[in-house]
PDB file of N, CA and C in Angstrom:
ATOM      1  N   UNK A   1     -12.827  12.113 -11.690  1.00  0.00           N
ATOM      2  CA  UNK A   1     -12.131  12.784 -10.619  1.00  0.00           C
ATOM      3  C   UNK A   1     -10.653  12.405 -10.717  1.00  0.00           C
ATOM      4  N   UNK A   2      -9.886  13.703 -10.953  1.00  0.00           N
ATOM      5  CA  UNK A   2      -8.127  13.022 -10.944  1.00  0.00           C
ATOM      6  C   UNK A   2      -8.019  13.630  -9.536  1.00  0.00           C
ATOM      7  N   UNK A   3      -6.595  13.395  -9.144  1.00  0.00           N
ATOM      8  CA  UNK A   3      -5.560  14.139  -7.860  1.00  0.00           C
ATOM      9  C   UNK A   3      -4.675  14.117  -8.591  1.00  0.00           C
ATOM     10  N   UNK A   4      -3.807  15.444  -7.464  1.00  0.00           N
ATOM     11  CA  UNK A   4      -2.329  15.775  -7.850  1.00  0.00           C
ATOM     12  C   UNK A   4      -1.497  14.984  -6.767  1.00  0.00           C
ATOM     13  N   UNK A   5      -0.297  14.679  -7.024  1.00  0.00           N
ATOM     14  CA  UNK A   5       0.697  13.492  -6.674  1.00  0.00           C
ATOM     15  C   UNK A   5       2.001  14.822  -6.649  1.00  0.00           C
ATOM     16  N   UNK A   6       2.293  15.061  -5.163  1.00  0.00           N
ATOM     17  CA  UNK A   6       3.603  15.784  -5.171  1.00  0.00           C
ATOM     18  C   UNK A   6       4.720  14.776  -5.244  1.00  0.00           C
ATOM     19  N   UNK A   7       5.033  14.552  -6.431  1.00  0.00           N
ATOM     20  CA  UNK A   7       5.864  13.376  -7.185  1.00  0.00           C
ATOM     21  C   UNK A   7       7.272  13.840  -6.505  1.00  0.00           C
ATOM     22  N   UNK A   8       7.745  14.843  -6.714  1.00  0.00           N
ATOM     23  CA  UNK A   8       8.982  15.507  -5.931  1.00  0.00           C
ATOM     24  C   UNK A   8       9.117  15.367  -4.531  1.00  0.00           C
ATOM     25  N   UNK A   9       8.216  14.460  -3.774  1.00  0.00           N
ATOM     26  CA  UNK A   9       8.270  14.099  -2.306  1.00  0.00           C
ATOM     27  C   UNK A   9       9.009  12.537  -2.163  1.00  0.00           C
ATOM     28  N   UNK A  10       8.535  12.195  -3.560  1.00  0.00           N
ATOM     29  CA  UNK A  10       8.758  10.414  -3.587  1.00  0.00           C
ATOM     30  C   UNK A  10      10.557  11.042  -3.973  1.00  0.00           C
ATOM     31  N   UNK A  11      11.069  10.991  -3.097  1.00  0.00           N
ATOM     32  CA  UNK A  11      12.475  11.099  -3.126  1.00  0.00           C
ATOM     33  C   UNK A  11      13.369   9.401  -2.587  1.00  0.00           C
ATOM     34  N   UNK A  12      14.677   9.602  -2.842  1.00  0.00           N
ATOM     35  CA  UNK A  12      15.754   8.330  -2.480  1.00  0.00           C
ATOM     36  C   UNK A  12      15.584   7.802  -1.368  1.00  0.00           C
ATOM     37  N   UNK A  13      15.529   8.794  -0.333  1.00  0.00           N
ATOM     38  CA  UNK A  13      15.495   8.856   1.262  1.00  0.00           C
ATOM     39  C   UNK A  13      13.849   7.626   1.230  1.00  0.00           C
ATOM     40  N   UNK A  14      13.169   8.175   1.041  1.00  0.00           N
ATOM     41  CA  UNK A  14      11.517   7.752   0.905  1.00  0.00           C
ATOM     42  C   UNK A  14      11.773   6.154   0.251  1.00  0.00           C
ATOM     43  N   UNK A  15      12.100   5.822  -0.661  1.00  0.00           N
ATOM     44  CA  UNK A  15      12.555   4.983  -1.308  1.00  0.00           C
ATOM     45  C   UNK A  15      13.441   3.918  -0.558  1.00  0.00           C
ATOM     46  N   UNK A  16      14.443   4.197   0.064  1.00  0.00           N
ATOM     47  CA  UNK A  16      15.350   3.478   0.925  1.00  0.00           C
ATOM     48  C   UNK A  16      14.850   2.832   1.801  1.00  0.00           C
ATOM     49  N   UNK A  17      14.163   3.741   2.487  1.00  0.00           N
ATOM     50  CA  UNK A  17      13.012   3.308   3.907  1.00  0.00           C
ATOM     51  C   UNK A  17      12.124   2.629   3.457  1.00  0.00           C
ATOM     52  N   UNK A  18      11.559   2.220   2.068  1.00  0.00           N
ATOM     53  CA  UNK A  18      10.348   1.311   1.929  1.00  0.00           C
ATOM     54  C   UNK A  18      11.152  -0.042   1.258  1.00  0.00           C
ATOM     55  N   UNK A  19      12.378   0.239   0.933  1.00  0.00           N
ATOM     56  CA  UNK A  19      13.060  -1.042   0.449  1.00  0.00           C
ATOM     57  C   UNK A  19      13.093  -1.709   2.112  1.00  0.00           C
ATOM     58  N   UNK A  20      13.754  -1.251   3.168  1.00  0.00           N
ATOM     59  CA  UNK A  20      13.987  -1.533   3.949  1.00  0.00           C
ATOM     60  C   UNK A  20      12.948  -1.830   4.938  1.00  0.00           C
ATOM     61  N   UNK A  21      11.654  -1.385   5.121  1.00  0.00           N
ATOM     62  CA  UNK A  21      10.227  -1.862   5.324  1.00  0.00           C
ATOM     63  C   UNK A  21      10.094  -3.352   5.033  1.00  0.00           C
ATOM     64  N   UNK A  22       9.849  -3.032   3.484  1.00  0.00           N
ATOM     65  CA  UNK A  22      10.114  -4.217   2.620  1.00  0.00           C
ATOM     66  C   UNK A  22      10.523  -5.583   2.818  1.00  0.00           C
ATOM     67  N   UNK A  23      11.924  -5.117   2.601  1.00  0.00           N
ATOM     68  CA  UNK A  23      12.914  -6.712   2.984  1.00  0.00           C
ATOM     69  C   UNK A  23      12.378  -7.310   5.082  1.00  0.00           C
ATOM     70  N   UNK A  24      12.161  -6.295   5.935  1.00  0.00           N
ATOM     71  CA  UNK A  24      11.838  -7.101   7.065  1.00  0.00           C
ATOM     72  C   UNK A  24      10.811  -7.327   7.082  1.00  0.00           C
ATOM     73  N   UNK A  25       9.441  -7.446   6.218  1.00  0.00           N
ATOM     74  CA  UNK A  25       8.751  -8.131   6.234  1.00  0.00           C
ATOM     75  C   UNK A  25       8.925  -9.636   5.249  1.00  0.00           C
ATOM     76  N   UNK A  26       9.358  -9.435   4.423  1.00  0.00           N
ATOM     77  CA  UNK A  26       9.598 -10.056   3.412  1.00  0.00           C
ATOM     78  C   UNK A  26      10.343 -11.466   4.069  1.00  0.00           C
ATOM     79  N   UNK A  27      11.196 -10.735   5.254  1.00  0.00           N
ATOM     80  CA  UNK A  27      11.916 -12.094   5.834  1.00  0.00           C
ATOM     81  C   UNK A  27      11.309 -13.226   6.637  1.00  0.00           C
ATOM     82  N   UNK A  28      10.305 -11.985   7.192  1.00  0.00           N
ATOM     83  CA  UNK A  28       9.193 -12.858   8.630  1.00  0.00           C
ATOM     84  C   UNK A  28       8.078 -13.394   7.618  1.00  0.00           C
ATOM     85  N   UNK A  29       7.949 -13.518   6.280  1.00  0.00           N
ATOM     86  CA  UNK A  29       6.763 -13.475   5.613  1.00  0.00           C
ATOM     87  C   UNK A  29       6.695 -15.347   5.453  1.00  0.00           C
ATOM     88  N   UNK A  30       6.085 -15.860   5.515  1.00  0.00           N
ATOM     89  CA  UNK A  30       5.674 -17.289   5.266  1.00  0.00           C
ATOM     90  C   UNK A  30       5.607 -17.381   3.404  1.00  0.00           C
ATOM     91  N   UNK A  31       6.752 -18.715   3.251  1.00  0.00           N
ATOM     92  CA  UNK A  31       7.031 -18.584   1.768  1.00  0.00           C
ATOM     93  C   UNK A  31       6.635 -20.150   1.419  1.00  0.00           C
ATOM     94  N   UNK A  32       6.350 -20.733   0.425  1.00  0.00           N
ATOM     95  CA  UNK A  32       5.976 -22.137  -0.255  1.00  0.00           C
ATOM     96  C   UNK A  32       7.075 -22.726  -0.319  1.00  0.00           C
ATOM     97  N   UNK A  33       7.991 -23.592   0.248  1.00  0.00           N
ATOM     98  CA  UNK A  33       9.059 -24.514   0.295  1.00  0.00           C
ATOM     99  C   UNK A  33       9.521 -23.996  -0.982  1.00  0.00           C
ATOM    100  N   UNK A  34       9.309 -23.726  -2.121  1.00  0.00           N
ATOM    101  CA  UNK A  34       9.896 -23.915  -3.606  1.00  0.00           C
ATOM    102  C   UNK A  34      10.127 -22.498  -3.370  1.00  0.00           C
ATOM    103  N   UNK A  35      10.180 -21.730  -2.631  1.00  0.00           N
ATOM    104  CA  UNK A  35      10.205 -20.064  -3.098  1.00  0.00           C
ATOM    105  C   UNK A  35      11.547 -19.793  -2.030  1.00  0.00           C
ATOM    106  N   UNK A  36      12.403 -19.219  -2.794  1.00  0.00           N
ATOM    107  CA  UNK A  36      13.452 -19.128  -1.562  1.00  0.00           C
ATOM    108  C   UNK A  36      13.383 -17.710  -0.517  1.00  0.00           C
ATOM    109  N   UNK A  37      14.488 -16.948  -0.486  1.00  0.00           N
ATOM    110  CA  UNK A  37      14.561 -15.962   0.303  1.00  0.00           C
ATOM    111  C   UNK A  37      14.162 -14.990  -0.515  1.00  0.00           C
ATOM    112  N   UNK A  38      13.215 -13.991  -0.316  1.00  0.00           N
ATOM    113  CA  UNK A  38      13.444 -12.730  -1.396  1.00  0.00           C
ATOM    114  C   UNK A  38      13.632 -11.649  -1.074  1.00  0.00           C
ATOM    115  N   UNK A  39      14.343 -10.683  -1.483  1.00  0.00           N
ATOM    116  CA  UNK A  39      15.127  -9.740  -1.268  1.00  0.00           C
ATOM    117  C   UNK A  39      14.911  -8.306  -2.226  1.00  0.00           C
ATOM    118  N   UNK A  40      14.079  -7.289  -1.799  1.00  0.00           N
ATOM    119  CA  UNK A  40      13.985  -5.902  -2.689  1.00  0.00           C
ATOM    120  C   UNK A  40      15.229  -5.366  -3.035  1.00  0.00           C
ATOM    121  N   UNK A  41      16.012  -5.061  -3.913  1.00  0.00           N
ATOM    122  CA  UNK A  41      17.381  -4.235  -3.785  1.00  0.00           C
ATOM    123  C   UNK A  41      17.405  -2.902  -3.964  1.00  0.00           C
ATOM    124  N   UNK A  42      16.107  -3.089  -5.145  1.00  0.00           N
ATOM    125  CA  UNK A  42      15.514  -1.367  -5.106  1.00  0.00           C
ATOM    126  C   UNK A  42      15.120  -0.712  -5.657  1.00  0.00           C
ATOM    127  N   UNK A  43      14.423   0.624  -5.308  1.00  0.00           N
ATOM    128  CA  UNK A  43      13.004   0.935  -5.062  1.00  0.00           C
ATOM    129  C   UNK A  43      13.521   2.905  -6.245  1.00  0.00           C
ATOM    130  N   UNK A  44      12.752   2.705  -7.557  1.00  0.00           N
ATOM    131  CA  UNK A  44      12.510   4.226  -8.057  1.00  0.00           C
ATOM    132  C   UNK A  44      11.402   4.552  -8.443  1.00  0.00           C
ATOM    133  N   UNK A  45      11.266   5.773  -8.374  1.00  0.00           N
ATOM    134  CA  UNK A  45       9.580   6.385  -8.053  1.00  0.00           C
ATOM    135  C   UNK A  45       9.932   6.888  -9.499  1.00  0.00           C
ATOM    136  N   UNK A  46      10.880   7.025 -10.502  1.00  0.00           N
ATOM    137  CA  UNK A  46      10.889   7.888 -11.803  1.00  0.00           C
ATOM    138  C   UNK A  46      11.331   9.072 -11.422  1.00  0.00           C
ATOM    139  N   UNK A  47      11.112   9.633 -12.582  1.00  0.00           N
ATOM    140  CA  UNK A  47      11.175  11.446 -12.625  1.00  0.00           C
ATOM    141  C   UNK A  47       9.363  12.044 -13.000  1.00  0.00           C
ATOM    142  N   UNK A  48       9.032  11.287 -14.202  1.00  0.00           N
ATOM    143  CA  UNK A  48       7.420  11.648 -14.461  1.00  0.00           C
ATOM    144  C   UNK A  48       6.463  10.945 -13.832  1.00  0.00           C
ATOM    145  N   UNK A  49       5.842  12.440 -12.991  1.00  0.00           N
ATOM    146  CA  UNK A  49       4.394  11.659 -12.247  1.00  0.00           C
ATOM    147  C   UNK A  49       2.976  10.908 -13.289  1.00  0.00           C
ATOM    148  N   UNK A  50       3.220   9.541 -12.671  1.00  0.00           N
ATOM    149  CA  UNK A  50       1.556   9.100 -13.281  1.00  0.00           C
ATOM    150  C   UNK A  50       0.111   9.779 -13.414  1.00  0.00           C
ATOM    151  N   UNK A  51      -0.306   9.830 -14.605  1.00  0.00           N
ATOM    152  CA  UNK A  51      -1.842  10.304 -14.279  1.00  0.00           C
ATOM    153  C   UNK A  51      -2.589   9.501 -13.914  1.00  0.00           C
ATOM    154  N   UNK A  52      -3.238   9.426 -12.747  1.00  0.00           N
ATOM    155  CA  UNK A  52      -4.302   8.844 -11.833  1.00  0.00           C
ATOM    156  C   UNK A  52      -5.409   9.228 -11.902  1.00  0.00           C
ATOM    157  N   UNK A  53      -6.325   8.565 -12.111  1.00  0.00           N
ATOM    158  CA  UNK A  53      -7.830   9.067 -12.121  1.00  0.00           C
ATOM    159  C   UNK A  53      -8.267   8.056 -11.423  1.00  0.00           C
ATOM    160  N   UNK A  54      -9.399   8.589 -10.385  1.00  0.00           N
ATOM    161  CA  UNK A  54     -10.243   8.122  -9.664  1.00  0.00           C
ATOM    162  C   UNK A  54     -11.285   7.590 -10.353  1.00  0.00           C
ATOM    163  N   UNK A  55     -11.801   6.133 -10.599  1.00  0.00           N
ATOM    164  CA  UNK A  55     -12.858   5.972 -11.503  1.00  0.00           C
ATOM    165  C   UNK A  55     -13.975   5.929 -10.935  1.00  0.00           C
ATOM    166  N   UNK A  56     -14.144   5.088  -9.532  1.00  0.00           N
ATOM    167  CA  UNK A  56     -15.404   5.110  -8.938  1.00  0.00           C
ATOM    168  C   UNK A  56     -15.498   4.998  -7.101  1.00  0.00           C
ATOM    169  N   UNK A  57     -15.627   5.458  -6.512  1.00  0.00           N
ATOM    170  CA  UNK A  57     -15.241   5.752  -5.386  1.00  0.00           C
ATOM    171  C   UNK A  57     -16.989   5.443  -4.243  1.00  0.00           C
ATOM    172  N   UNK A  58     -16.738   3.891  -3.622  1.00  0.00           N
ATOM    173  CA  UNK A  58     -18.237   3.447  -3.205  1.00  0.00           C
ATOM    174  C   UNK A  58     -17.452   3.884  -1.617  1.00  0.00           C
ATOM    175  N   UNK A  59     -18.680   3.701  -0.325  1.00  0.00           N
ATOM    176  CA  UNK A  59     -19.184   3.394   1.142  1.00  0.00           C
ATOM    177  C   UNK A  59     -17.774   2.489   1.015  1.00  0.00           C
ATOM    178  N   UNK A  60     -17.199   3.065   2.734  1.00  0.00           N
ATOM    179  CA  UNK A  60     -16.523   1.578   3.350  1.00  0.00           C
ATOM    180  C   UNK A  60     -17.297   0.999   3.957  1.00  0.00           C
ATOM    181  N   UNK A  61     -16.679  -0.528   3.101  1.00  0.00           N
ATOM    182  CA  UNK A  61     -17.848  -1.441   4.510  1.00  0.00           C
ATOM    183  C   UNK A  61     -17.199  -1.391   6.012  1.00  0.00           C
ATOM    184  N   UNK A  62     -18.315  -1.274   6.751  1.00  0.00           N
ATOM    185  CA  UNK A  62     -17.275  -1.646   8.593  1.00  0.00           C
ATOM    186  C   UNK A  62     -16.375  -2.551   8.743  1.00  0.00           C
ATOM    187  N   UNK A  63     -16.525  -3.989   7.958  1.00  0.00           N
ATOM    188  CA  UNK A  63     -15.571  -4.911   7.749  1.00  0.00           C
ATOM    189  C   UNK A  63     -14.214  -4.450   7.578  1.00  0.00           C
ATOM    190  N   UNK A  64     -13.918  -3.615   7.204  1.00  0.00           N
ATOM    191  CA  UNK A  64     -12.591  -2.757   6.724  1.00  0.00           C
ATOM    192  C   UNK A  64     -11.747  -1.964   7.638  1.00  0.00           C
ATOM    193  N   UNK A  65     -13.003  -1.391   8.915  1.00  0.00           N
ATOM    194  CA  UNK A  65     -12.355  -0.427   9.632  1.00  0.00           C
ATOM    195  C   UNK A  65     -12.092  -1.448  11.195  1.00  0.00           C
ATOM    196  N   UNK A  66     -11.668  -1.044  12.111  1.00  0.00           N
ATOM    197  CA  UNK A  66     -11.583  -1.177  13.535  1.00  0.00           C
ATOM    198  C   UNK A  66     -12.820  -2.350  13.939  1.00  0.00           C
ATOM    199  N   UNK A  67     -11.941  -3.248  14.347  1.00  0.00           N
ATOM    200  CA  UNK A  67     -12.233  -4.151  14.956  1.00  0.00           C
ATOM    201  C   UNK A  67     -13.863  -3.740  15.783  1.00  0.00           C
ATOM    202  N   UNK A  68     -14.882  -3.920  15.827  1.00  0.00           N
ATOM    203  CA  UNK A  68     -15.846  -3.027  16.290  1.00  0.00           C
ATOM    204  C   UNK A  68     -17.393  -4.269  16.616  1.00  0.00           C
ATOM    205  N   UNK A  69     -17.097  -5.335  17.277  1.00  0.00           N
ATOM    206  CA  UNK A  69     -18.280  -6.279  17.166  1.00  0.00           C
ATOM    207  C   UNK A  69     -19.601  -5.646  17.579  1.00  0.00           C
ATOM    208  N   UNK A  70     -20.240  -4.671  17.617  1.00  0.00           N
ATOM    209  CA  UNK A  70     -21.436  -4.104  18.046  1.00  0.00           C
ATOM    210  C   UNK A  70     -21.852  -4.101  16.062  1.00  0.00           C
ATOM    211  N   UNK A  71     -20.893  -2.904  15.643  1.00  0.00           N
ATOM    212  CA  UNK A  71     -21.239  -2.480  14.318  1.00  0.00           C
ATOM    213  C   UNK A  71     -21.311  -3.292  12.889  1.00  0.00           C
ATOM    214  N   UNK A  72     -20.960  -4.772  13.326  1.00  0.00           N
ATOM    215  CA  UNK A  72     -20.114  -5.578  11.937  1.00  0.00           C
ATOM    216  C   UNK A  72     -21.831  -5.876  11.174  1.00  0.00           C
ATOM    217  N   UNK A  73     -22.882  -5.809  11.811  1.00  0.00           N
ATOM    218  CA  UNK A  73     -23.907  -5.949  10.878  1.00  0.00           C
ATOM    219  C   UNK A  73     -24.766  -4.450   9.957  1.00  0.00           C
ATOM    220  N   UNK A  74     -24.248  -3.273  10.221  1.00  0.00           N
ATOM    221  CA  UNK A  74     -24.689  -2.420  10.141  1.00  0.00           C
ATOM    222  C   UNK A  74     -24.960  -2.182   8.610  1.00  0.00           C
ATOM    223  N   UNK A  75     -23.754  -1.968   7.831  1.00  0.00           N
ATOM    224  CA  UNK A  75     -23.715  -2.334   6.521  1.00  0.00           C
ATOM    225  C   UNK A  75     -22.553  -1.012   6.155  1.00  0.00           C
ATOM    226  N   UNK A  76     -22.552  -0.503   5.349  1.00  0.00           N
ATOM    227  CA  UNK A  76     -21.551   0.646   4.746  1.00  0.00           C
ATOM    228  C   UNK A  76     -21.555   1.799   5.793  1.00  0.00           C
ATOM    229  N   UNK A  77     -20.341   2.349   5.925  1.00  0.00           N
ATOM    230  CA  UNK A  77     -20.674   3.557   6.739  1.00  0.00           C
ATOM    231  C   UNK A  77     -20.480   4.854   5.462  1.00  0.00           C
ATOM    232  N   UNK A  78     -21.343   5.646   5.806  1.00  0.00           N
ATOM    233  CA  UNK A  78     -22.158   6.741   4.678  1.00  0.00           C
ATOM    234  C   UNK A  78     -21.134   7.784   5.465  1.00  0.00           C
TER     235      UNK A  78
END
């Protein structure tokens, strides 16, 4: 199973905003004394879209979704 990737969406604008995502988490992020400040400067999507193929695609476990303590023993939701 492949998908198509409207690669022409991943534009500068798109790019800017995830550098900038980025760096404010990056600041609040808990680092190992030896690791200093780190800083994205920045972010290109290319010109040629990747081919992606889907290789195997299983059940989410409930563990994954919404907080839900009734359902957490249920097992995969189908």
């Amino acid at each position: 199973m492949s998908i198509d990737l409207e690669w022409g969406k991943l534009d500068s604008s798109l790019a800017s905003y995830l550098v900038d995502v980025l760096n404010r988490q990056l600041t609040n992020a808990e680092r190992p004394s030896f690791i200093g400040p780190v800083e994205v400067t920045s972010l290109d999507f290319g010109s040629t879209a990747p081919d992606v193929e889907l290789v195997d695609l299983r059940d989410i476990y409930r563990d994954f979704l919404e907080d839900d303590d009734e359902d957490l023993d249920r097992g995969p939701v189908k």
